[in-house]
C-alpha atoms as a PDB file:
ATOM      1  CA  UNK A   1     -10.415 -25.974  -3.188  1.00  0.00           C
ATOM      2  CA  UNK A   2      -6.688 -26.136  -3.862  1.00  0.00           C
ATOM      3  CA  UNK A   3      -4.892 -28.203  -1.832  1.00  0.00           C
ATOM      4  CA  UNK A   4      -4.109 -32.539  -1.117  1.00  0.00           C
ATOM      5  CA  UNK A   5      -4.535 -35.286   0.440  1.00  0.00           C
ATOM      6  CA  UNK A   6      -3.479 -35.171   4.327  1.00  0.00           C
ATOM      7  CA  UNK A   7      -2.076 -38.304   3.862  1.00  0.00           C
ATOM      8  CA  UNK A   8      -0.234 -37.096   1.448  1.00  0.00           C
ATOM      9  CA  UNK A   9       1.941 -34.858   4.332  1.00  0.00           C
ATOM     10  CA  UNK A  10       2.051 -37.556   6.528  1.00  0.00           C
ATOM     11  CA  UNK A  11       3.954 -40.312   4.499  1.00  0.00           C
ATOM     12  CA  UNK A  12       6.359 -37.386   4.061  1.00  0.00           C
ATOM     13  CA  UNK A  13       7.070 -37.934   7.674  1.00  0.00           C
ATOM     14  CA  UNK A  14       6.939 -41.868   7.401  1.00  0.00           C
ATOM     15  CA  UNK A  15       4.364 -42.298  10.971  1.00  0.00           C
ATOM     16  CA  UNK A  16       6.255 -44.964  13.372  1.00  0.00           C
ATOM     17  CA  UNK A  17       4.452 -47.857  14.272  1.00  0.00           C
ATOM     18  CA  UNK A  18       3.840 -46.270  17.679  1.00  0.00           C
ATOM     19  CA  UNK A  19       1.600 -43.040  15.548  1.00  0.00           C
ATOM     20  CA  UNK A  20      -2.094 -43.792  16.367  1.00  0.00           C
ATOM     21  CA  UNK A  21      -3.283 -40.494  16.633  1.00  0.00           C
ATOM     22  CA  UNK A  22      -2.800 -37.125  15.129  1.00  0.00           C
ATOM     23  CA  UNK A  23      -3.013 -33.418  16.952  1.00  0.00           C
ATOM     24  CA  UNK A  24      -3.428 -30.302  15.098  1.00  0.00           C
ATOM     25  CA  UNK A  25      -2.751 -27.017  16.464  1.00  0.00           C
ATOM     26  CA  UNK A  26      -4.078 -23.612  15.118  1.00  0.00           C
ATOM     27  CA  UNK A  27      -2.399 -20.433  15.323  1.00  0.00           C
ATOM     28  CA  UNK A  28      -3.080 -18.289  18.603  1.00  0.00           C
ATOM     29  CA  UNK A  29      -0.727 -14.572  19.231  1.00  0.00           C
ATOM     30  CA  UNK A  30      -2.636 -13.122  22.267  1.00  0.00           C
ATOM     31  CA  UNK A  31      -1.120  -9.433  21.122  1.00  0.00           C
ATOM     32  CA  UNK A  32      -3.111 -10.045  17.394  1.00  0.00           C
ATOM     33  CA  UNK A  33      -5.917 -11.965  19.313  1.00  0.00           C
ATOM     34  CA  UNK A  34      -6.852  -9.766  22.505  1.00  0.00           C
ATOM     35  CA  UNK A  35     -10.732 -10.764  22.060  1.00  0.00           C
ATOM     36  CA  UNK A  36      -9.693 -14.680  22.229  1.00  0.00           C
ATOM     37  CA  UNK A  37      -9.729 -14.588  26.117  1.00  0.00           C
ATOM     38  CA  UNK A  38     -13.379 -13.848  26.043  1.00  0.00           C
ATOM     39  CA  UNK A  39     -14.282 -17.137  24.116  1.00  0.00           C
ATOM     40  CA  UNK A  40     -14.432 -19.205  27.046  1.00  0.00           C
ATOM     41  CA  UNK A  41     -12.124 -21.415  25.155  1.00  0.00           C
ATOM     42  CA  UNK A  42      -8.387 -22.415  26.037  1.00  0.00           C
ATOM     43  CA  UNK A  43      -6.288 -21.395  23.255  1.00  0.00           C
ATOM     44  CA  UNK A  44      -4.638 -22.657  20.983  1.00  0.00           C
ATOM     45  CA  UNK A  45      -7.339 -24.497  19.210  1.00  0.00           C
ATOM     46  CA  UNK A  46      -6.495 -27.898  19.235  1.00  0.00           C
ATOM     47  CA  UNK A  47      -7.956 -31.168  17.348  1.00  0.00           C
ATOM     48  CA  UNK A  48      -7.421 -34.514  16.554  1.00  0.00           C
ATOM     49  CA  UNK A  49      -8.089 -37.474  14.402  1.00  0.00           C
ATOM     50  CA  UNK A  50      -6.802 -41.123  14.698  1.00  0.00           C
ATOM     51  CA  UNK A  51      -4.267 -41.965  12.026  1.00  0.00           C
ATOM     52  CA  UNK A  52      -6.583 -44.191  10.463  1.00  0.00           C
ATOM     53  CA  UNK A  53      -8.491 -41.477  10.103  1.00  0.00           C
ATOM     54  CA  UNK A  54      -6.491 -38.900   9.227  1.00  0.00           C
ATOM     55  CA  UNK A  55      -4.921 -41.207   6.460  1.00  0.00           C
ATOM     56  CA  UNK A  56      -7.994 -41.018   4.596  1.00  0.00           C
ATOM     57  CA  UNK A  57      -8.164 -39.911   1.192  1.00  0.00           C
ATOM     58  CA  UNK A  58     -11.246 -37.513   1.848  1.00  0.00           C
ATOM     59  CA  UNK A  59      -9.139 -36.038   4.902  1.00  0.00           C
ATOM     60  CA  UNK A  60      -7.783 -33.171   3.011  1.00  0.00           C
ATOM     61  CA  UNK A  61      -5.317 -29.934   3.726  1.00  0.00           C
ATOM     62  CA  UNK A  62      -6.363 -27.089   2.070  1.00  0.00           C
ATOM     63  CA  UNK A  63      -4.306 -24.257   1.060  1.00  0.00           C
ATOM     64  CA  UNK A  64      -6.654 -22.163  -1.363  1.00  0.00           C
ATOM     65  CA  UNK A  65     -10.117 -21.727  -2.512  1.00  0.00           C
ATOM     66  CA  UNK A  66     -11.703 -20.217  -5.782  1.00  0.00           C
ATOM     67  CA  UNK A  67      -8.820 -19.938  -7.440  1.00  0.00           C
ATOM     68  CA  UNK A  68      -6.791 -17.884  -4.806  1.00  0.00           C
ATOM     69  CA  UNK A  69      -4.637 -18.730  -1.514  1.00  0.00           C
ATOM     70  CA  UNK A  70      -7.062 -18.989   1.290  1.00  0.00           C
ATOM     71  CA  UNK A  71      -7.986 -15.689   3.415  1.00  0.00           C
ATOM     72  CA  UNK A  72      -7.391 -15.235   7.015  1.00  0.00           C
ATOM     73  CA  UNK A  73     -11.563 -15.906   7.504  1.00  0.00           C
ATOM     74  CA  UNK A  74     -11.293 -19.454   5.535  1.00  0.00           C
ATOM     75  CA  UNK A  75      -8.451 -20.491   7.838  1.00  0.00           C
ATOM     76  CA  UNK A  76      -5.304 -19.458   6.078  1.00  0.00           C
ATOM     77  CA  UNK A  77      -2.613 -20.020   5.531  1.00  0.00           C
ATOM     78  CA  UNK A  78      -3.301 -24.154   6.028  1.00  0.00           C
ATOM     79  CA  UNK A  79      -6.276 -25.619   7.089  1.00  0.00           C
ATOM     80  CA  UNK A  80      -7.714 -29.284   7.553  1.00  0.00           C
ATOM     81  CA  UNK A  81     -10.865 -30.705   5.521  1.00  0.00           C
ATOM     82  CA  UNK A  82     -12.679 -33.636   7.209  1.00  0.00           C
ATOM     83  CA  UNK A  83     -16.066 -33.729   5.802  1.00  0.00           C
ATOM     84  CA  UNK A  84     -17.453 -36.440   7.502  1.00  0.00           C
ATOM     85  CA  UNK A  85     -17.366 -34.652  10.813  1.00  0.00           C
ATOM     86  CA  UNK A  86     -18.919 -31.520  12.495  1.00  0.00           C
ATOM     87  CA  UNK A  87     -16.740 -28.637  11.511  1.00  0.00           C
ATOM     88  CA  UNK A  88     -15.215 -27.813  14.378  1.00  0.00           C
ATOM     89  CA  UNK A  89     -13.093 -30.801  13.471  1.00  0.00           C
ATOM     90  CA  UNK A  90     -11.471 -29.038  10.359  1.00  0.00           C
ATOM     91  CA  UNK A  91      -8.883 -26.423  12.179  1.00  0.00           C
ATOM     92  CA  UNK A  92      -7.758 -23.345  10.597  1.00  0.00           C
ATOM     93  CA  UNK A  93      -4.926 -21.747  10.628  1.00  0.00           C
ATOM     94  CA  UNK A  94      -2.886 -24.690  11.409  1.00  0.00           C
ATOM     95  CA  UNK A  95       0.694 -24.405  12.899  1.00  0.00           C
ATOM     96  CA  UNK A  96       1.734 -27.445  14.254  1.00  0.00           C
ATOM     97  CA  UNK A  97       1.162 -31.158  13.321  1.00  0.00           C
ATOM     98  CA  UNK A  98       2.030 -33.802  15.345  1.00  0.00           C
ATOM     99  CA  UNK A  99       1.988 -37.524  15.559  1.00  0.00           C
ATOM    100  CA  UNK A 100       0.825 -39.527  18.724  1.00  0.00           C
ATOM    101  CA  UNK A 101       0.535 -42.742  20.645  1.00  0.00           C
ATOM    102  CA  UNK A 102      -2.313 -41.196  22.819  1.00  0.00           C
ATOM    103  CA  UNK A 103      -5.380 -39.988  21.583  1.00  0.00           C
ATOM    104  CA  UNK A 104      -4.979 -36.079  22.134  1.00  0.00           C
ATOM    105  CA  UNK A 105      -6.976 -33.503  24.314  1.00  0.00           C
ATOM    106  CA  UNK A 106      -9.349 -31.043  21.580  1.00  0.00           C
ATOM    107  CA  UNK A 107     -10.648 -27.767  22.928  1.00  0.00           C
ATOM    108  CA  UNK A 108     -14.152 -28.819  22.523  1.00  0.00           C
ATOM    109  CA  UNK A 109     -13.731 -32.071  24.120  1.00  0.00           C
ATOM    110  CA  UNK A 110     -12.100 -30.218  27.062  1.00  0.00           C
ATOM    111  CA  UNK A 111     -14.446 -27.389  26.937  1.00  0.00           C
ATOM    112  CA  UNK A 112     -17.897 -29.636  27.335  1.00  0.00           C
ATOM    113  CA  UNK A 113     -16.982 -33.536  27.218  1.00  0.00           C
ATOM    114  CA  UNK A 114     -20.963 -34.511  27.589  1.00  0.00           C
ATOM    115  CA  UNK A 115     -21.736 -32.795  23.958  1.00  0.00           C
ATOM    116  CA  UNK A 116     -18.705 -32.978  21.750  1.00  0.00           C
ATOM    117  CA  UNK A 117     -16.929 -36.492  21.210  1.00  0.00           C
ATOM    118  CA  UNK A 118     -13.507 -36.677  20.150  1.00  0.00           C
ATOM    119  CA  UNK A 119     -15.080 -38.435  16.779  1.00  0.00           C
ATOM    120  CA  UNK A 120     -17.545 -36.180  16.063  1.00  0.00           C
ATOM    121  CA  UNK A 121     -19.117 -37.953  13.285  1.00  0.00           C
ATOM    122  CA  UNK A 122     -21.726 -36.436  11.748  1.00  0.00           C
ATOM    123  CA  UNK A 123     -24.537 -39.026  13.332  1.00  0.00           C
ATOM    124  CA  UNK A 124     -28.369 -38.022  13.260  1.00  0.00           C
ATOM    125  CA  UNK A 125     -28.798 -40.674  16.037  1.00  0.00           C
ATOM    126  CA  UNK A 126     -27.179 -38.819  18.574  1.00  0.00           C
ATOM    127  CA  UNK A 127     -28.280 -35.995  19.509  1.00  0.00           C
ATOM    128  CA  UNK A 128     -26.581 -32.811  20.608  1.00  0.00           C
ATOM    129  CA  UNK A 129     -28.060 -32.385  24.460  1.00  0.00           C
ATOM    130  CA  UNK A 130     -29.434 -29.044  23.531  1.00  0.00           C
ATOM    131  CA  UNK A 131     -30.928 -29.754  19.856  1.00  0.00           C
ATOM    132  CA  UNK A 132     -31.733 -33.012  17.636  1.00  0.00           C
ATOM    133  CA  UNK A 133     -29.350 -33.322  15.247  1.00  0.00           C
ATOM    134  CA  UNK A 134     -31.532 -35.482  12.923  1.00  0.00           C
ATOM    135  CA  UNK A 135     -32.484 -32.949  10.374  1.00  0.00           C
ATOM    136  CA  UNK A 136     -31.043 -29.437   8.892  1.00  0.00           C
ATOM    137  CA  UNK A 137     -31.032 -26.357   7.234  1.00  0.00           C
ATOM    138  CA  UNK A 138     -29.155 -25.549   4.331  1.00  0.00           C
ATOM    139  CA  UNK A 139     -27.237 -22.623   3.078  1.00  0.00           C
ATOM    140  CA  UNK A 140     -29.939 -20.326   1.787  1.00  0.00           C
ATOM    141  CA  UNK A 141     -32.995 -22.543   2.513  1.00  0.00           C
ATOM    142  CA  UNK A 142     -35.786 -22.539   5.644  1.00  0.00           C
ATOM    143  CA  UNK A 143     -36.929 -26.075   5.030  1.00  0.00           C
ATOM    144  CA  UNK A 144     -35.263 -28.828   7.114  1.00  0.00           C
ATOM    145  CA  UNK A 145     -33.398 -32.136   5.117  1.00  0.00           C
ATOM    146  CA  UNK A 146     -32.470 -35.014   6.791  1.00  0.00           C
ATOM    147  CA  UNK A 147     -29.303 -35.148   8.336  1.00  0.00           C
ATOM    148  CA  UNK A 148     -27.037 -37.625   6.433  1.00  0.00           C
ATOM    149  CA  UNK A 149     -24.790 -40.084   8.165  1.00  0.00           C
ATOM    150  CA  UNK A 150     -21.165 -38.962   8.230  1.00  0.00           C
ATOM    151  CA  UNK A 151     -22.348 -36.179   6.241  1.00  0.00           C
ATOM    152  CA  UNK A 152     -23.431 -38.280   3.176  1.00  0.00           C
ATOM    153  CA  UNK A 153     -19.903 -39.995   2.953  1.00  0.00           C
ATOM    154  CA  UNK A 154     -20.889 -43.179   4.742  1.00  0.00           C
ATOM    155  CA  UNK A 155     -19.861 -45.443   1.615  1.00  0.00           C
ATOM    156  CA  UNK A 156     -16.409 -43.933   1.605  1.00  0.00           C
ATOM    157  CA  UNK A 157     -16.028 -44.184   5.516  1.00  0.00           C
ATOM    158  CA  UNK A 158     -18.342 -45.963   7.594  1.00  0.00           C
ATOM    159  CA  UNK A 159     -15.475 -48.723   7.786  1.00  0.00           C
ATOM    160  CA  UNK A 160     -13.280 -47.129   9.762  1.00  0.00           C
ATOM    161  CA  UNK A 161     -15.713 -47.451  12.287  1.00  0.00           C
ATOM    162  CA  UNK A 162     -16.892 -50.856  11.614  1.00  0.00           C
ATOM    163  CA  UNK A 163     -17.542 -52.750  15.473  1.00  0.00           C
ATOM    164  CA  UNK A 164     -17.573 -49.104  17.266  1.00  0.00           C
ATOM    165  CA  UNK A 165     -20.716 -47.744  19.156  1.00  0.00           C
ATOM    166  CA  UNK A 166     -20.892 -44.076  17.528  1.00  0.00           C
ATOM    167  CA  UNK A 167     -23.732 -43.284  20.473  1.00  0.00           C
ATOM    168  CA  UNK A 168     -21.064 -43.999  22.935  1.00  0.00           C
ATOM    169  CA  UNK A 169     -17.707 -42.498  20.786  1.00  0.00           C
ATOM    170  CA  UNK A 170     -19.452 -39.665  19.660  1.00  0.00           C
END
């Protein structure tokens, strides 16, 4: 992957005090998109991490990938990294970054609030409503592993959850 730190981008910007959250927006032209109304989504695709969070060294932006600039399908011509999480935290195609005092709205947290958080950690103790989440398939394989706590990164981020219930802020 070619590409940085997102915290790299933000101390660019120098956050206020008053920055505890941050919103990511993806790119959305209903005249190149016609099919996008069909996806029972609200568009623009939007997502967000708390500062903290997004501050992270594994939080990445990603602007290539084996070599070349990324292609339209892997989220060009930006898109976020946040391997802890479920992907549909890491946006594609992102267009607009902004910095927040309240934690933002995210289409999947709009969409269906009862089975995406606004963390979405990867937890195997909380399960989806519709499957367990507690084991799964890889790439190119039938058997089932477990699932790994934030996605086997739980050394390099479990404290910025330290004192939180991740059943409850899932």
């Amino acid at each position: 992957m070619a590409g940085y730190s997102l915290s790299a981008l933000l101390n660019q910007v120098k956050p206020s005090s008053k920055a505890a959250f941050v919103s990511f927006e993806t790119f959305y032209d209903p005249a190149q998109m016609p099919q996008a109304k069909f996806a029972g989504l609200a568009f623009p695709y939007q997502e967000g991490l708390r500062l903290d969070e997004a501050m992270h060294p594994l939080a990445m932006v990603a602007v290539g990938l084996y070599g070349e600039s990324l292609l339209p399908q892997n989220g060009a011509p930006v898109r976020l990294i946040v391997p802890w999480k479920y992907g549909f935290k890491s946006g594609k195609s992102l267009v607009r970054i902004k910095l927040l005092e309240q934690k933002p709205a995210t289409t999947w947290n709009i969409r269906k609030p009862q089975e995406y958080g606004f963390y979405s950690n990867v937890n195997p103790a909380v399960d989806h409503p519709r499957w367990s989440q507690s084991t799964e398939r890889r790439l190119g394989e039938f058997a089932r592993h477990p699932t790994l706590p934030f996605n086997g990164y739980g050394d390099q981020v479990a404290s910025l959850y330290s004192g939180m219930d991740l059943k409850v802020n899932f």
